[in-house]
C-alpha atoms as a PDB file:
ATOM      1  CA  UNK A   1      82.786  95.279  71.496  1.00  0.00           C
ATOM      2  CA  UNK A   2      79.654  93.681  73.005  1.00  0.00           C
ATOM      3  CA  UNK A   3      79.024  91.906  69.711  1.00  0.00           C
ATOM      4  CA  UNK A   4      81.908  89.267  69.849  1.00  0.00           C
ATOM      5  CA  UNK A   5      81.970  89.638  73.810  1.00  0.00           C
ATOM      6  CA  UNK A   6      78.222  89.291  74.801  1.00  0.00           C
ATOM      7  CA  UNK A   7      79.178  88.763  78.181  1.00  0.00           C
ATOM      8  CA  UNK A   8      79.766  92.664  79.024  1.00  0.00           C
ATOM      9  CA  UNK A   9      76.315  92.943  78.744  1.00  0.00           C
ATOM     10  CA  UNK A  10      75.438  90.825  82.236  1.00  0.00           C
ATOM     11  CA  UNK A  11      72.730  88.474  82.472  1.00  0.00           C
ATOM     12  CA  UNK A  12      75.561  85.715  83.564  1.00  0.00           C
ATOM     13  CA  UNK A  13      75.224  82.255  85.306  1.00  0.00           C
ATOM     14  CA  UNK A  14      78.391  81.067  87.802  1.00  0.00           C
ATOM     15  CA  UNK A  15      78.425  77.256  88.608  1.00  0.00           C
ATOM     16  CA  UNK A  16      78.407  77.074  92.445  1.00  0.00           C
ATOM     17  CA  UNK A  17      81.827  75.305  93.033  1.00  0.00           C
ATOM     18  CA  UNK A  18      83.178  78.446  91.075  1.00  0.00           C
ATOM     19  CA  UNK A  19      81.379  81.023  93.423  1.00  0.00           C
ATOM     20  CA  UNK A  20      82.093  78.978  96.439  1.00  0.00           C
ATOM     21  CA  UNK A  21      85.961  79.252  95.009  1.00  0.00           C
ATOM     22  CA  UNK A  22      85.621  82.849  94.994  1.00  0.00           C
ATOM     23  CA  UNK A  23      83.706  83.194  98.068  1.00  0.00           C
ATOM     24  CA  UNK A  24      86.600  81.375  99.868  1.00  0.00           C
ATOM     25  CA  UNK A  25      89.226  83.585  98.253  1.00  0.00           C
ATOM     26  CA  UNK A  26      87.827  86.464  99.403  1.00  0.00           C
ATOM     27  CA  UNK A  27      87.148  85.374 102.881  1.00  0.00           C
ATOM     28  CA  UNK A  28      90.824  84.023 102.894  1.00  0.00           C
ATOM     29  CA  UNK A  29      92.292  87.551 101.489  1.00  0.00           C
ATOM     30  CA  UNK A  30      90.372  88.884 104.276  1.00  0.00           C
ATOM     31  CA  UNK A  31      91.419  91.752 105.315  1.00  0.00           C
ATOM     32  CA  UNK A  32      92.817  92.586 102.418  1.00  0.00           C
ATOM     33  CA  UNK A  33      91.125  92.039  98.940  1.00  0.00           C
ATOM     34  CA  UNK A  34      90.984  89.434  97.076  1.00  0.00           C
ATOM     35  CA  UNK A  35      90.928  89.973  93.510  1.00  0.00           C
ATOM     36  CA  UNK A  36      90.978  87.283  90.408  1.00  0.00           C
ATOM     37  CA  UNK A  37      89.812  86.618  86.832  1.00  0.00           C
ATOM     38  CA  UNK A  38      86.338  84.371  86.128  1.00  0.00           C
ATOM     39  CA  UNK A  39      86.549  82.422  83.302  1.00  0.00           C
ATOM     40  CA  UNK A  40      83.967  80.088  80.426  1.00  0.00           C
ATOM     41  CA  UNK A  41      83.757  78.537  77.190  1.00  0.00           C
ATOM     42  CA  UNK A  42      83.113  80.856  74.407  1.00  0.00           C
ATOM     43  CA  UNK A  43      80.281  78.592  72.616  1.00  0.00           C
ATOM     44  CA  UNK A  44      78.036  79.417  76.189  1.00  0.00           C
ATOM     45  CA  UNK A  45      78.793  83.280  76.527  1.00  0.00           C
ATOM     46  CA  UNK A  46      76.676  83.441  79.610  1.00  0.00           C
ATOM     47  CA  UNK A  47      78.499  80.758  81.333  1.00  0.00           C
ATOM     48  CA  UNK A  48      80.828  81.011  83.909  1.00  0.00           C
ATOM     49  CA  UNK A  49      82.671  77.816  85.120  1.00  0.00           C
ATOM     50  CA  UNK A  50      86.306  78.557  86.644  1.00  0.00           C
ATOM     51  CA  UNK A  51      87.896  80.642  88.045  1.00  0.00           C
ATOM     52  CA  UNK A  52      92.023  82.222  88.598  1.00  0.00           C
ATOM     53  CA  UNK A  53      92.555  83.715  91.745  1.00  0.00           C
ATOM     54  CA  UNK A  54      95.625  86.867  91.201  1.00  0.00           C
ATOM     55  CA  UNK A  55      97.657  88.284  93.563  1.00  0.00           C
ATOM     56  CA  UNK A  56      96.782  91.768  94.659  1.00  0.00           C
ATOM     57  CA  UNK A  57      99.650  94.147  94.135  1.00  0.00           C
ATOM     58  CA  UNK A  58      98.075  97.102  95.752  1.00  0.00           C
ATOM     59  CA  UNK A  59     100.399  96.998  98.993  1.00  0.00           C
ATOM     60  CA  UNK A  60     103.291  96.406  96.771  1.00  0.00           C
ATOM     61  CA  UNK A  61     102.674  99.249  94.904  1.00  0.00           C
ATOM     62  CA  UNK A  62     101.978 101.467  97.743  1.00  0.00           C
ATOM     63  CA  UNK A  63     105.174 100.437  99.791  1.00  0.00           C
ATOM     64  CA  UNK A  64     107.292 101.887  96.260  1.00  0.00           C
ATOM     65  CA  UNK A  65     104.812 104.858  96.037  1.00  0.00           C
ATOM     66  CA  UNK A  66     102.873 105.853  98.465  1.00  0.00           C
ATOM     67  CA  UNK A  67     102.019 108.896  96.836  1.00  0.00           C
ATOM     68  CA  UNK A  68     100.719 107.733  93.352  1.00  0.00           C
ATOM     69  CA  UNK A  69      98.916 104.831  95.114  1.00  0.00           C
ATOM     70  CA  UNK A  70      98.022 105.629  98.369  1.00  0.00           C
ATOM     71  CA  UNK A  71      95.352 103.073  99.391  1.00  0.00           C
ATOM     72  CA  UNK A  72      96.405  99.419 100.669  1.00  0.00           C
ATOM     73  CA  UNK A  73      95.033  96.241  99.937  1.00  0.00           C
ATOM     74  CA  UNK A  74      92.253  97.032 102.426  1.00  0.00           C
ATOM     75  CA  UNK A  75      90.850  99.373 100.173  1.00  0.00           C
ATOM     76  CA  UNK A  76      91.895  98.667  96.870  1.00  0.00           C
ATOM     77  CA  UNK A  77      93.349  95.703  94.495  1.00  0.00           C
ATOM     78  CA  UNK A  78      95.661  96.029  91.281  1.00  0.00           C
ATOM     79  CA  UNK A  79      96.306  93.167  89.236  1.00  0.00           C
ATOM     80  CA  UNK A  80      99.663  93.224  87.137  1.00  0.00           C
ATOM     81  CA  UNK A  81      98.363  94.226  83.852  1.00  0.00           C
ATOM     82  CA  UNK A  82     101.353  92.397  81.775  1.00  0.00           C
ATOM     83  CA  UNK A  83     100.059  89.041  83.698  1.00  0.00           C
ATOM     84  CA  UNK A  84      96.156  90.596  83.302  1.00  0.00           C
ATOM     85  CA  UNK A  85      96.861  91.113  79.435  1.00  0.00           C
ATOM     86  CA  UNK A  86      98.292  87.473  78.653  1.00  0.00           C
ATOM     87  CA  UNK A  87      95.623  86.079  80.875  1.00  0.00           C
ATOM     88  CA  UNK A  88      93.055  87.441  78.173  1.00  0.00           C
ATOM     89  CA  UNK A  89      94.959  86.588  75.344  1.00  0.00           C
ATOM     90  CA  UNK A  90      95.539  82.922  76.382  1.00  0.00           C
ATOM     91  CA  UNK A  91      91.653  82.516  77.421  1.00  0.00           C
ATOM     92  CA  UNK A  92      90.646  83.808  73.697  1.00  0.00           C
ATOM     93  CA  UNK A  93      92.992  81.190  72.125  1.00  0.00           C
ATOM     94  CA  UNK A  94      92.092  78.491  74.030  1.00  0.00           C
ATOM     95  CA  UNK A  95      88.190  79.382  73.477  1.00  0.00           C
ATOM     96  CA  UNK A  96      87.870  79.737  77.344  1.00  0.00           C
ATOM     97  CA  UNK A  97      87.751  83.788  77.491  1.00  0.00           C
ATOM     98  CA  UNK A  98      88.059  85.526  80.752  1.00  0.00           C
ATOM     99  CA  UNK A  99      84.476  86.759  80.990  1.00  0.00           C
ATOM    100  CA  UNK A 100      84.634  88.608  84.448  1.00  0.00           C
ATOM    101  CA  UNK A 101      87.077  89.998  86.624  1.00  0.00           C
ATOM    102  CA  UNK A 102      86.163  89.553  90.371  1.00  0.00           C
ATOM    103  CA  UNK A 103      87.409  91.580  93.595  1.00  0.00           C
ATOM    104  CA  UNK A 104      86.086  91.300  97.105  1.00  0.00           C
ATOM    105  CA  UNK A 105      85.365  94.830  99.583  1.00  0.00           C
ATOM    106  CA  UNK A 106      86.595  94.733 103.104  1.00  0.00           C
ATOM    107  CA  UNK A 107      84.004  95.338 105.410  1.00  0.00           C
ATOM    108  CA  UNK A 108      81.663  97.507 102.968  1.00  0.00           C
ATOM    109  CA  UNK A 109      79.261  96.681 100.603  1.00  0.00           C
ATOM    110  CA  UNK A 110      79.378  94.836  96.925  1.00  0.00           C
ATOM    111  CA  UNK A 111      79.164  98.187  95.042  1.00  0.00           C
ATOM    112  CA  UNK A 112      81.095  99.279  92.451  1.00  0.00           C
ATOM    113  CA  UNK A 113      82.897 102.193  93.683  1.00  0.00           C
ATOM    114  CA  UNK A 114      84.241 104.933  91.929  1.00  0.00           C
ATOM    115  CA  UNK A 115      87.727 103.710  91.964  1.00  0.00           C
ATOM    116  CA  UNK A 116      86.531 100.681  90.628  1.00  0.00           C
ATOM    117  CA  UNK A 117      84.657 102.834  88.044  1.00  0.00           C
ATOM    118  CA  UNK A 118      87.660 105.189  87.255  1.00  0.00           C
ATOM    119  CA  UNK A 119      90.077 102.255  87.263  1.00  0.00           C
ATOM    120  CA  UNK A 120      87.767 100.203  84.296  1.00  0.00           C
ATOM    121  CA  UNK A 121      86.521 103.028  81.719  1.00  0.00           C
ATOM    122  CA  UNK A 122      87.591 105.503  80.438  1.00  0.00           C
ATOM    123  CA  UNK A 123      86.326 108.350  78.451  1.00  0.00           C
ATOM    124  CA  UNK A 124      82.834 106.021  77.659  1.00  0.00           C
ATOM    125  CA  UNK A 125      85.028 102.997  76.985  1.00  0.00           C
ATOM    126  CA  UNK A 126      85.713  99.788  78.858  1.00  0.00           C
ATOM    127  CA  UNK A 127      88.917  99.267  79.479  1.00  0.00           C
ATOM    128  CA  UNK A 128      89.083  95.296  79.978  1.00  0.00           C
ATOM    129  CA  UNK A 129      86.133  93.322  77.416  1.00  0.00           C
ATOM    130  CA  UNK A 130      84.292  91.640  80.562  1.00  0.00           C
ATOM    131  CA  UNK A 131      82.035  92.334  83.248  1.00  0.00           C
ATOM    132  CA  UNK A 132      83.008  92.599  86.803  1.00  0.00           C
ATOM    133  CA  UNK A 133      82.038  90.659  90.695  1.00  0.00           C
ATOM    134  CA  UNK A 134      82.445  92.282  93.826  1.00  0.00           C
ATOM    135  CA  UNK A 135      82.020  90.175  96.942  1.00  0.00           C
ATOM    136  CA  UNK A 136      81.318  92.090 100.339  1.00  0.00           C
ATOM    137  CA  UNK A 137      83.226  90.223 102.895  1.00  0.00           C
ATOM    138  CA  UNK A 138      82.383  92.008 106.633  1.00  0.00           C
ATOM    139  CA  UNK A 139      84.360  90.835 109.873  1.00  0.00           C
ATOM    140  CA  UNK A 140      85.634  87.607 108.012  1.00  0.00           C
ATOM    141  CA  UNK A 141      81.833  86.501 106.584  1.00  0.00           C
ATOM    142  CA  UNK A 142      80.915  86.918 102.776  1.00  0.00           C
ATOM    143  CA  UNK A 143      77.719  89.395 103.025  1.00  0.00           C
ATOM    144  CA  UNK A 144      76.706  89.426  99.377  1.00  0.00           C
ATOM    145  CA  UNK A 145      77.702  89.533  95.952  1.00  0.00           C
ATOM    146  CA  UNK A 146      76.871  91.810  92.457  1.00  0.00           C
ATOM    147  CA  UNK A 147      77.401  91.464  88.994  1.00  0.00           C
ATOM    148  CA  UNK A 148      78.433  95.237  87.414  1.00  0.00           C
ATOM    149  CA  UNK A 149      78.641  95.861  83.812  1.00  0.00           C
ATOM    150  CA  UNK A 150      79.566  98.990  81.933  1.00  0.00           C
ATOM    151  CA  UNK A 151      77.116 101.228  80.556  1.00  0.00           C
ATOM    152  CA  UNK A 152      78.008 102.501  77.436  1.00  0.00           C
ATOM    153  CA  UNK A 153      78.998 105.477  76.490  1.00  0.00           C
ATOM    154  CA  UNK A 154      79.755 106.575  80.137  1.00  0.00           C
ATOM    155  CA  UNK A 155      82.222 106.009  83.012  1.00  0.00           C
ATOM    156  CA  UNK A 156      79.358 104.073  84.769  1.00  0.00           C
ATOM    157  CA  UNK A 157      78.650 100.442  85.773  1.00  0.00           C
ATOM    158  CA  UNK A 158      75.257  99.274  86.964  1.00  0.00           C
ATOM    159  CA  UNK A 159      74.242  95.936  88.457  1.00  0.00           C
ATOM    160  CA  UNK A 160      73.313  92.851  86.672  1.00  0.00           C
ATOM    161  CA  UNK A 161      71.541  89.294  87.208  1.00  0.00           C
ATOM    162  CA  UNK A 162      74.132  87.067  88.351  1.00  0.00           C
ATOM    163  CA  UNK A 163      72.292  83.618  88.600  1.00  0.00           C
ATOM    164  CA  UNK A 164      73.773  80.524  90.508  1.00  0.00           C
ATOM    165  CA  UNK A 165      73.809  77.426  88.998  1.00  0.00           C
ATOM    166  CA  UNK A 166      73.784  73.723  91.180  1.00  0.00           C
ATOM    167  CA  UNK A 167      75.231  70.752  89.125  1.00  0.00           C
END
């Protein structure tokens, strides 16, 4: 998979304006997180340059079953995978692939946790072809922000250089 989709490997530049977008989604999701897809043109595959916020369904899904999905939007963010699926498929036809999916954590760090881990491979495989931003947003303030790629072969995800780029 890496070989057509080089960016699951990390190593990934974001324009500012597009981190500052994100940044400000995830303080304005705050409490709840924010959660959205992170976009670039396939001839650059280490360029990131826009950005398409989502809704986060978690609460709705919670409110019709609060057993199978028993953490909020404070703690947890589900994008509609129909809408997630045609996102991907319209970014690969248009030559602008979604190259990262990003989600902020509510007062806690920009880990990957395992839910994030559990929810994005499976059995040694990566579920979605892209790599992944998590944005720590404490008491209303963006803390910090990490790049996570799969490893292969495993359920695991370890951190990557995400660089910033000024225009």
């Amino acid at each position: 998979m890496s070989g057509d989709r080089p960016w699951i490997r990390g190593e990934l530049t974001i324009d500012a304006a597009v981190m500052a977008e994100i940044e400000a989604d995830s303080v304005a999701c705050y409490p709840s997180e924010a959660c959205g897809f992170v976009m670039g043109p396939a001839s650059e595959p280490g360029l990131l340059d826009g950005a398409l916020r989502e809704e986060n369904e978690a609460d709705k899904y919670h409110r019709l079953d609060p057993v199978a999905f028993p953490r909020t939007s404070k703690m947890y963010f589900k994008i509609n995978e129909l809408r997630a699926a045609r996102a991907f498929d319209a970014g690969e036809a248009e030559g602008r692939p979604i190259k990262v999916i990003y989600h902020s954590h509510c007062d806690a760090g920009a880990y990957f946790s395992a839910e994030d881990a559990a929810t994005f491979a499976n059995d040694g495989q990566l579920m979605w072809p892209c790599a992944f931003i998590v944005v720590s947003v404490v008491d209303g303030v963006v803390k910090e922000k990490k790049l996570w790629v799969h490893t292969p072969g495993t359920d695991g995800f370890e951190e990557s250089v995400l660089r910033i780029r000024s225009r």
